[in-house]
PDB file of N, CA and C in Angstrom:
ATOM      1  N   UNK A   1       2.998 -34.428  70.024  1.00  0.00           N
ATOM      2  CA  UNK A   1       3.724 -35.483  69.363  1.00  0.00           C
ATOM      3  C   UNK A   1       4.142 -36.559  70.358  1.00  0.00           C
ATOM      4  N   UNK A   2       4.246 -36.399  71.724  1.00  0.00           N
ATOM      5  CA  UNK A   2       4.746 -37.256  72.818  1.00  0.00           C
ATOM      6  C   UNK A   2       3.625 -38.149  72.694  1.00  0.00           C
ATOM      7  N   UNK A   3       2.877 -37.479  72.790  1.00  0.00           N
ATOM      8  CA  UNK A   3       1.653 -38.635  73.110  1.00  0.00           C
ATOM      9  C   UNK A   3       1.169 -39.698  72.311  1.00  0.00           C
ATOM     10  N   UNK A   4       1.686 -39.086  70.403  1.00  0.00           N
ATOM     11  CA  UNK A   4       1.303 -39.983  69.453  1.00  0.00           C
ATOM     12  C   UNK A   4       2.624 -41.258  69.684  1.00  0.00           C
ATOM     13  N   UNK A   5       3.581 -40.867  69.792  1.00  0.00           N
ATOM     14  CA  UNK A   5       4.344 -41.597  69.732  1.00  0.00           C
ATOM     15  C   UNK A   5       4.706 -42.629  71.397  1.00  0.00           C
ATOM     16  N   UNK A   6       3.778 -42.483  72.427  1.00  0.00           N
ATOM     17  CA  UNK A   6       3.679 -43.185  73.702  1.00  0.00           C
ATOM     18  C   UNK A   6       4.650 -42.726  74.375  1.00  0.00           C
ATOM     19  N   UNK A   7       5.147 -41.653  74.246  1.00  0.00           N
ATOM     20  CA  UNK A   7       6.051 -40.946  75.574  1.00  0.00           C
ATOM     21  C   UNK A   7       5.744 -40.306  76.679  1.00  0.00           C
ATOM     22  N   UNK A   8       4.590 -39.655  76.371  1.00  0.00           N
ATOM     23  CA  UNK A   8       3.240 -38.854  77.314  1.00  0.00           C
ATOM     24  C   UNK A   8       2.050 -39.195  76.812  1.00  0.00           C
ATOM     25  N   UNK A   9       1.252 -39.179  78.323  1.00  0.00           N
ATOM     26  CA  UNK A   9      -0.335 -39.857  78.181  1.00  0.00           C
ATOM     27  C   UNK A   9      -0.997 -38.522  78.214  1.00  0.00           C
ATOM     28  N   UNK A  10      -2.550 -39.022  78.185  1.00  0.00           N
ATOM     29  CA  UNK A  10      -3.446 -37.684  78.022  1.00  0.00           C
ATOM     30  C   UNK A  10      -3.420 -37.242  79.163  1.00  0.00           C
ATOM     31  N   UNK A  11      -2.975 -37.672  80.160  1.00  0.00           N
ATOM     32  CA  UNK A  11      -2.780 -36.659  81.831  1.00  0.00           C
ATOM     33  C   UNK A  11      -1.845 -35.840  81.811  1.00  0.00           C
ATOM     34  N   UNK A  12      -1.136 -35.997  80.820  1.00  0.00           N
ATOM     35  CA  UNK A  12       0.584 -35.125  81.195  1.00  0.00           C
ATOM     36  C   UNK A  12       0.079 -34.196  80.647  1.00  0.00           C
ATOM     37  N   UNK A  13       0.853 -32.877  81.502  1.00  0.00           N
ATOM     38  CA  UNK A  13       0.279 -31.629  80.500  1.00  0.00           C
ATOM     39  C   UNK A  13       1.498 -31.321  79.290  1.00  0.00           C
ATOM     40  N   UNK A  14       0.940 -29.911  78.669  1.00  0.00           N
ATOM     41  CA  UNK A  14       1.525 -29.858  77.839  1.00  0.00           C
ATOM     42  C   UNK A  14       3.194 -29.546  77.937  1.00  0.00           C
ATOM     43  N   UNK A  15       3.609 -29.257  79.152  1.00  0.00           N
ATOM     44  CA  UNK A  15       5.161 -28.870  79.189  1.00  0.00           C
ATOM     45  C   UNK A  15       5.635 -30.000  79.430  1.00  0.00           C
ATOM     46  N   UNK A  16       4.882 -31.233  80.596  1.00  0.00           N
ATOM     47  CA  UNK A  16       5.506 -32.593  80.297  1.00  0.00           C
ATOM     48  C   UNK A  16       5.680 -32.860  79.137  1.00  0.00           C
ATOM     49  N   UNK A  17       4.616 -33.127  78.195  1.00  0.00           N
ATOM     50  CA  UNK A  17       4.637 -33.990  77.082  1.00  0.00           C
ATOM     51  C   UNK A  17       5.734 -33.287  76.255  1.00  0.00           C
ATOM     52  N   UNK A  18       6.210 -31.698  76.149  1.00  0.00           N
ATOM     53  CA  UNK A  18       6.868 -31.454  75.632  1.00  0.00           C
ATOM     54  C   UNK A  18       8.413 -32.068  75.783  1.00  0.00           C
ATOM     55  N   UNK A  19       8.724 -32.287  76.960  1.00  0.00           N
ATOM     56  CA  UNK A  19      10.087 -32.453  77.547  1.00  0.00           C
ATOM     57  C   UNK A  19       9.783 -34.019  77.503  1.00  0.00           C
ATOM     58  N   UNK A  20       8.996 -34.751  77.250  1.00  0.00           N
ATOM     59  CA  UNK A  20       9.072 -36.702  77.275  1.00  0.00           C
ATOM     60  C   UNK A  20       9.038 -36.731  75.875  1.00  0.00           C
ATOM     61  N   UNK A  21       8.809 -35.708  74.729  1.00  0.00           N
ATOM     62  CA  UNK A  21       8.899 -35.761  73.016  1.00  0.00           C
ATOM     63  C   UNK A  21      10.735 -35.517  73.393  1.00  0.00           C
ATOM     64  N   UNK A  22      11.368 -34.195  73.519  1.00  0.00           N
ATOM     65  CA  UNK A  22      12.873 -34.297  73.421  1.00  0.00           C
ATOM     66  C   UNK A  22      13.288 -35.478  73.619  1.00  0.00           C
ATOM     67  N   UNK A  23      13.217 -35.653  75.323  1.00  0.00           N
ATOM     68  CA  UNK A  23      13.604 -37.253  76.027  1.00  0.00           C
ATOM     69  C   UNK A  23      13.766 -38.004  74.703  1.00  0.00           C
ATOM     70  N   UNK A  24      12.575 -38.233  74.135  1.00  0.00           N
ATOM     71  CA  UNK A  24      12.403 -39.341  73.488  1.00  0.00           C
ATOM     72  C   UNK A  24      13.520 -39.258  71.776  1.00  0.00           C
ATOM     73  N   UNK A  25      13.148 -37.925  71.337  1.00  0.00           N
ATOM     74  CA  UNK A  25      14.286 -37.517  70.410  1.00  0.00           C
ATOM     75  C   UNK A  25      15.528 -38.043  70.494  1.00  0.00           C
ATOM     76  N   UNK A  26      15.859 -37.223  72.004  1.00  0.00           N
ATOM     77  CA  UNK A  26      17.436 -37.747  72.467  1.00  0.00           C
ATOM     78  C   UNK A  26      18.178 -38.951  72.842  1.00  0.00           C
ATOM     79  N   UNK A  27      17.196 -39.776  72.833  1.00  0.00           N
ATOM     80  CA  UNK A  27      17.107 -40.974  72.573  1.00  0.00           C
ATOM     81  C   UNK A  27      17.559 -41.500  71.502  1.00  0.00           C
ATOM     82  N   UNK A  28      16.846 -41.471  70.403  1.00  0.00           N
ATOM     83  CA  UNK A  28      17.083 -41.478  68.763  1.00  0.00           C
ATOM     84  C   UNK A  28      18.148 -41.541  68.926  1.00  0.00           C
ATOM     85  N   UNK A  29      18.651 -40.481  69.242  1.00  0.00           N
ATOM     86  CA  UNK A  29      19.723 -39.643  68.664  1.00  0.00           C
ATOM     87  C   UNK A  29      20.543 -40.383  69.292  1.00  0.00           C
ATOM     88  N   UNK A  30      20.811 -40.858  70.509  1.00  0.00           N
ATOM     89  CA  UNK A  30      22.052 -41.737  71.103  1.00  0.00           C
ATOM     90  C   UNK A  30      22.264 -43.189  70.355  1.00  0.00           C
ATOM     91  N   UNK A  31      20.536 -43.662  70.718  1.00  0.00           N
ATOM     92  CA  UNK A  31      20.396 -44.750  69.973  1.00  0.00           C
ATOM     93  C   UNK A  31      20.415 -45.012  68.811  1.00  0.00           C
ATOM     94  N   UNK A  32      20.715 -44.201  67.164  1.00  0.00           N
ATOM     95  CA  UNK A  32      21.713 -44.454  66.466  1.00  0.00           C
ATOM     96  C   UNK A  32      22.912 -43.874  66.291  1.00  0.00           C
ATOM     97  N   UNK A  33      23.087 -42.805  67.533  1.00  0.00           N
ATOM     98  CA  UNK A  33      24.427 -42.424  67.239  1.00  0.00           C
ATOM     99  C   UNK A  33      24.676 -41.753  66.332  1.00  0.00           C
ATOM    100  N   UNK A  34      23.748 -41.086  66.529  1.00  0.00           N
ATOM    101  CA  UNK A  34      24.004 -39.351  65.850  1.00  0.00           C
ATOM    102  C   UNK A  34      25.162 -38.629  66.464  1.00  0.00           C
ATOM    103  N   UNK A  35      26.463 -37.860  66.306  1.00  0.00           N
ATOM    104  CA  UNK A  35      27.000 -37.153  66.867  1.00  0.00           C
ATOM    105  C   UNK A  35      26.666 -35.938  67.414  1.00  0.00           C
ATOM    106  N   UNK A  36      27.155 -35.314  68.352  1.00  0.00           N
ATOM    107  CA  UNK A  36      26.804 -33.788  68.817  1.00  0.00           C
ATOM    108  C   UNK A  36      27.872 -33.378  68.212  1.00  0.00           C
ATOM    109  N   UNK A  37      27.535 -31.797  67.877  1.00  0.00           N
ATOM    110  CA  UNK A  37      28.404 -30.694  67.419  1.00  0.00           C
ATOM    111  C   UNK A  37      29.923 -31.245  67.932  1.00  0.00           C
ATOM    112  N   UNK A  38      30.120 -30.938  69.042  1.00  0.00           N
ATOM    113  CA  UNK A  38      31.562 -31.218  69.703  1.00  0.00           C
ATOM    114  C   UNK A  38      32.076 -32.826  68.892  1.00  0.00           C
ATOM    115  N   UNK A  39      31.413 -33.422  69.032  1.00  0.00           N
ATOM    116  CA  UNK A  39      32.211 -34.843  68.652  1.00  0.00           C
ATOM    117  C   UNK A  39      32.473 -34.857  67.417  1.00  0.00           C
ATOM    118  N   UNK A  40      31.312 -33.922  66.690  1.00  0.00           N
ATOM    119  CA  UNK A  40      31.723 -33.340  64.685  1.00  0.00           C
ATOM    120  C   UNK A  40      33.042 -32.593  64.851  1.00  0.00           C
ATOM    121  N   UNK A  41      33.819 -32.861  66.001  1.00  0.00           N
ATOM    122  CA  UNK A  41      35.011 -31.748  65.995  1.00  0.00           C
ATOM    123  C   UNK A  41      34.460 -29.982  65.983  1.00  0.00           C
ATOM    124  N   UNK A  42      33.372 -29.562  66.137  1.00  0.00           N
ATOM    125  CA  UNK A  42      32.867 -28.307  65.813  1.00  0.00           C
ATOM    126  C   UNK A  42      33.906 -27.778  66.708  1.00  0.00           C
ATOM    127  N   UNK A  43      34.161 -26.781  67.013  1.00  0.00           N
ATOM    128  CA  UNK A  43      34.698 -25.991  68.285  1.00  0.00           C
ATOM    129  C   UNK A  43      33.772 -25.018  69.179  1.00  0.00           C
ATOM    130  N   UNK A  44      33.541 -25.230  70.339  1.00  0.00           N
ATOM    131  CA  UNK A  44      32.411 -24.589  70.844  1.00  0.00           C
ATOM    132  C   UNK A  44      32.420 -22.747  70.867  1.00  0.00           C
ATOM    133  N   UNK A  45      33.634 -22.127  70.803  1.00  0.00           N
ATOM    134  CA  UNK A  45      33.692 -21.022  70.755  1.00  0.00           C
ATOM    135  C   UNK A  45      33.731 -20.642  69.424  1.00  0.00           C
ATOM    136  N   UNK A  46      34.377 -21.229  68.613  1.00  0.00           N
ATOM    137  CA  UNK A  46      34.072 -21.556  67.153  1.00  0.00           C
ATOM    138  C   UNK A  46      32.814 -21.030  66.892  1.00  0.00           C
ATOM    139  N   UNK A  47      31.831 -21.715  67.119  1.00  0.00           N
ATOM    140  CA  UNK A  47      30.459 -21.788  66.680  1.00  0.00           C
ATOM    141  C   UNK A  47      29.714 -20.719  67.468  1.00  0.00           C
ATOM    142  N   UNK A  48      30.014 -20.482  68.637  1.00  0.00           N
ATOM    143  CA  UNK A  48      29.440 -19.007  68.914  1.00  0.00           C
ATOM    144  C   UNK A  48      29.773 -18.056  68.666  1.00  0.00           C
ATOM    145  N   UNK A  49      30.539 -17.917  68.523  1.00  0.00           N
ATOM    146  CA  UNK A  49      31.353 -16.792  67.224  1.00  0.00           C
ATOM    147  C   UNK A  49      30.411 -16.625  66.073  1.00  0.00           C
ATOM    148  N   UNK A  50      30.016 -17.348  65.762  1.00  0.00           N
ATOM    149  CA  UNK A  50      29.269 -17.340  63.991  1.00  0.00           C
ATOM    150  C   UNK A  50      28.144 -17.422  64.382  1.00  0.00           C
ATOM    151  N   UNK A  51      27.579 -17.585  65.027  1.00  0.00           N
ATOM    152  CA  UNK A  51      25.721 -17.616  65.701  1.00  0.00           C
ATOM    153  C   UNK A  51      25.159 -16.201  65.542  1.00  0.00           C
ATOM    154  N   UNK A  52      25.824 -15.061  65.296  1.00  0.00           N
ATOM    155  CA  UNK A  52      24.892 -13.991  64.420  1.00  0.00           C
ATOM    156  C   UNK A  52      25.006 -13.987  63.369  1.00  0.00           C
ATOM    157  N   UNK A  53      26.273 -14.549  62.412  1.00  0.00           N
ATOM    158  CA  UNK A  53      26.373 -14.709  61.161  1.00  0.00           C
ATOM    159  C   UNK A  53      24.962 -15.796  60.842  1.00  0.00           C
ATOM    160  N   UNK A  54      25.083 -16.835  61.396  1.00  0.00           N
ATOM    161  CA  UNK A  54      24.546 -17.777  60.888  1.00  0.00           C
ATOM    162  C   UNK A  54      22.873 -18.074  61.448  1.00  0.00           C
ATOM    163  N   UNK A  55      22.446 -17.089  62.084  1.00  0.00           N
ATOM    164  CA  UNK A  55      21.072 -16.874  62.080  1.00  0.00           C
ATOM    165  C   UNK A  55      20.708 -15.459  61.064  1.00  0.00           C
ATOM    166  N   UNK A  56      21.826 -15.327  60.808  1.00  0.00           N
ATOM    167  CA  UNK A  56      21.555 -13.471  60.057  1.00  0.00           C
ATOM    168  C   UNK A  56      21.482 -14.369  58.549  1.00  0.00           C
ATOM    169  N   UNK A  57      22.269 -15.336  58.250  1.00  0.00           N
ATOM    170  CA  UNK A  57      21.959 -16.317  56.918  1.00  0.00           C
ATOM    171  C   UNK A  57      20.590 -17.000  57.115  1.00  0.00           C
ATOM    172  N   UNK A  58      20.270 -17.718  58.229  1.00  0.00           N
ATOM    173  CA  UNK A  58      19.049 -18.360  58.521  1.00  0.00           C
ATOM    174  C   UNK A  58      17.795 -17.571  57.811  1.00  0.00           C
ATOM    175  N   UNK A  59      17.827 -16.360  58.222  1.00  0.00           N
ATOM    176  CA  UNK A  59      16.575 -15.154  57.982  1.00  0.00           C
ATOM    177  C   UNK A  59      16.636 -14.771  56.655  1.00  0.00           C
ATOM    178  N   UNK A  60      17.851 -14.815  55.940  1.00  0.00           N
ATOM    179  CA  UNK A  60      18.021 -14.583  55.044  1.00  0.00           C
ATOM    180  C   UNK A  60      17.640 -15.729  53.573  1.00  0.00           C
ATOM    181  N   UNK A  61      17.446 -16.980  54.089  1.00  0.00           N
ATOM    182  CA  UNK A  61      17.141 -17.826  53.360  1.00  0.00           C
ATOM    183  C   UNK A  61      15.552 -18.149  53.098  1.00  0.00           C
ATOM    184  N   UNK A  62      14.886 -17.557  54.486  1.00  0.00           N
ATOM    185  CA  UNK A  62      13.447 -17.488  54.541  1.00  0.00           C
ATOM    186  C   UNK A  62      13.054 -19.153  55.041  1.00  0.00           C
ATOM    187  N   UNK A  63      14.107 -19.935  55.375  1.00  0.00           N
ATOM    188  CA  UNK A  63      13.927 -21.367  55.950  1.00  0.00           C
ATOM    189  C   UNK A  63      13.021 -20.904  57.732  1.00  0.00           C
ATOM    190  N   UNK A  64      13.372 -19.903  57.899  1.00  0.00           N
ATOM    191  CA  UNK A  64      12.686 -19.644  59.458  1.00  0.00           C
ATOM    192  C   UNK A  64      11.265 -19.495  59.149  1.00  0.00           C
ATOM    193  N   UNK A  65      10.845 -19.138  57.932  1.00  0.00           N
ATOM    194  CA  UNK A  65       9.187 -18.472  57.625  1.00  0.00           C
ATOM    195  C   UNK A  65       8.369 -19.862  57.241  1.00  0.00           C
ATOM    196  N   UNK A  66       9.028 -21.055  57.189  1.00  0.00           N
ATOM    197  CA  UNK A  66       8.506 -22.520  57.229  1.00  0.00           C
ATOM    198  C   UNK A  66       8.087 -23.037  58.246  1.00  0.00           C
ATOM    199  N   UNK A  67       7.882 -22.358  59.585  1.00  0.00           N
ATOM    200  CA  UNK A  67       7.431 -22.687  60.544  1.00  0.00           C
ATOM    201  C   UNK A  67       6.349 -22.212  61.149  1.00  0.00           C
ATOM    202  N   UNK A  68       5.527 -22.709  61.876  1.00  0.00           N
ATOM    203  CA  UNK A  68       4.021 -22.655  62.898  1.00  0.00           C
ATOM    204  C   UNK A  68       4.440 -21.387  63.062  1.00  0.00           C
ATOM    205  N   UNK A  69       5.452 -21.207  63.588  1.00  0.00           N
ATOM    206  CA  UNK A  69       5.933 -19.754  64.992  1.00  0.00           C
ATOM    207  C   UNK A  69       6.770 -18.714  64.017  1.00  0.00           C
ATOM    208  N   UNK A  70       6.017 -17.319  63.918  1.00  0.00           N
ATOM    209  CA  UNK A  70       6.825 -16.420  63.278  1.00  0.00           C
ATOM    210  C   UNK A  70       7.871 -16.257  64.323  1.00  0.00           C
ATOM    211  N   UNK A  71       9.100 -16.796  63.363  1.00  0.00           N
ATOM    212  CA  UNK A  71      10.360 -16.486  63.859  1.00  0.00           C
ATOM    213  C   UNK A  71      11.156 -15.137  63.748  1.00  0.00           C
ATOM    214  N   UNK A  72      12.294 -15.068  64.793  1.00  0.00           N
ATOM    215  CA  UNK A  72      13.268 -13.398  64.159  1.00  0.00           C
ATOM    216  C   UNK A  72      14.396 -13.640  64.544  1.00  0.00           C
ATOM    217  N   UNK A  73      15.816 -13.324  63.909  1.00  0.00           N
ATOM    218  CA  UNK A  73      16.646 -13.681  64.611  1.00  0.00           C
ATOM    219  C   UNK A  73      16.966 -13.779  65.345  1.00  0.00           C
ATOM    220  N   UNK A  74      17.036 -13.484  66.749  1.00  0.00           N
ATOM    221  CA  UNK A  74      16.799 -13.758  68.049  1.00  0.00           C
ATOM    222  C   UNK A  74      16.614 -14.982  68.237  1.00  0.00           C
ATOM    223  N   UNK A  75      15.220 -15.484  67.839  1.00  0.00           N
ATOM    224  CA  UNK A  75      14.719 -16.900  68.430  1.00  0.00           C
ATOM    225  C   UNK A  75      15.485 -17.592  67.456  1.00  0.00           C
ATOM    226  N   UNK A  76      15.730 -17.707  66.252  1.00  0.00           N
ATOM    227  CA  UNK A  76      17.448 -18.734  64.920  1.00  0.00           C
ATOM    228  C   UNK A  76      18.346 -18.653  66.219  1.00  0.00           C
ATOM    229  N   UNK A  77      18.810 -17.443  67.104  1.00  0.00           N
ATOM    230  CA  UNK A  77      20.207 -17.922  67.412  1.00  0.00           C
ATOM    231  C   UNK A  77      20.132 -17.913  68.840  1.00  0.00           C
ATOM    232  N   UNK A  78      18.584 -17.945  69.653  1.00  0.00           N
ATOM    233  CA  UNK A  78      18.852 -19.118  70.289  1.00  0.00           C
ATOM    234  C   UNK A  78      18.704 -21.069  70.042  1.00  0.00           C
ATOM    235  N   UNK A  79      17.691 -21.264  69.100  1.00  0.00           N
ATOM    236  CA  UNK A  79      17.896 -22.433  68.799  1.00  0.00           C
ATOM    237  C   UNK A  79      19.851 -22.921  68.485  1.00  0.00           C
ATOM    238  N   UNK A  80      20.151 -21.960  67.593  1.00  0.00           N
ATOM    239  CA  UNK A  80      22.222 -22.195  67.726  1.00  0.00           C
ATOM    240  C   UNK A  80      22.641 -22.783  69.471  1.00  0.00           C
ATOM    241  N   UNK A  81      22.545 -21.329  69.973  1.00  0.00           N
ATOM    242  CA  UNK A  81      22.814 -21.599  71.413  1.00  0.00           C
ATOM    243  C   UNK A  81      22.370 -22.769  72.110  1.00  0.00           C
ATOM    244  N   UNK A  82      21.108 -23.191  72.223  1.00  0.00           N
ATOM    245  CA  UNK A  82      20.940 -24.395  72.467  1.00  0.00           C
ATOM    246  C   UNK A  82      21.578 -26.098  72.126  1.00  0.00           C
ATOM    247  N   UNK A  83      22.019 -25.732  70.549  1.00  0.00           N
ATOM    248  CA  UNK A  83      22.601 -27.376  70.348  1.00  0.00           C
ATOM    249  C   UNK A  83      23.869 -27.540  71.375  1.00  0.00           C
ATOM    250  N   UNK A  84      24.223 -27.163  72.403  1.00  0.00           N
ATOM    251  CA  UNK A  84      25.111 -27.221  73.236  1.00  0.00           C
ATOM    252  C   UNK A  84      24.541 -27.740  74.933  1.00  0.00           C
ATOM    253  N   UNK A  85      23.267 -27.139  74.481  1.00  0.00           N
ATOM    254  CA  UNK A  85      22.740 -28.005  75.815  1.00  0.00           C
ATOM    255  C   UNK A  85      22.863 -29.021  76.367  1.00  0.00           C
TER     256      UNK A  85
END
């Protein structure tokens, strides 16, 4: 996707192009000013607290089985863990 969108060329490999697609996401995301969790007021211990609840709902909705990559809870609650990155 980096590459369709001119963030990575056909030389970059695939872990560049992966990390110049985020870049470019996170971008978006500043540039309209999307909030992060924390600035939604979330509470960061708050929300890890509920990160087995809320990948144990994830699996449970079958929204994880919509994806390329057979998912398991594990990989739902590290994507959680991550929006803190």
């Amino acid at each position: 996707m980096a590459r369709e969108i001119g963030a990575a060329g056909e030389k970059d490999s695939d872990e560049a192009a992966g990390k110049a697609f985020l870049e470019a996401v996170a971008g978006i995301c500043k540039e309209v000013e999307i909030p992060t969790l924390a600035e939604y007021g979330i509470d960061r211990e708050t929300f890890f607290a509920a990160i087995d609840k809320m990948a144990e709902d994830a699996m449970a909705s079958g929204s994880p089985s919509n994806t390329r990559k057979e998912m398991n809870r594990e990989d739902v609650s590290e994507i959680y863990r991550r929006l803190w990155d």
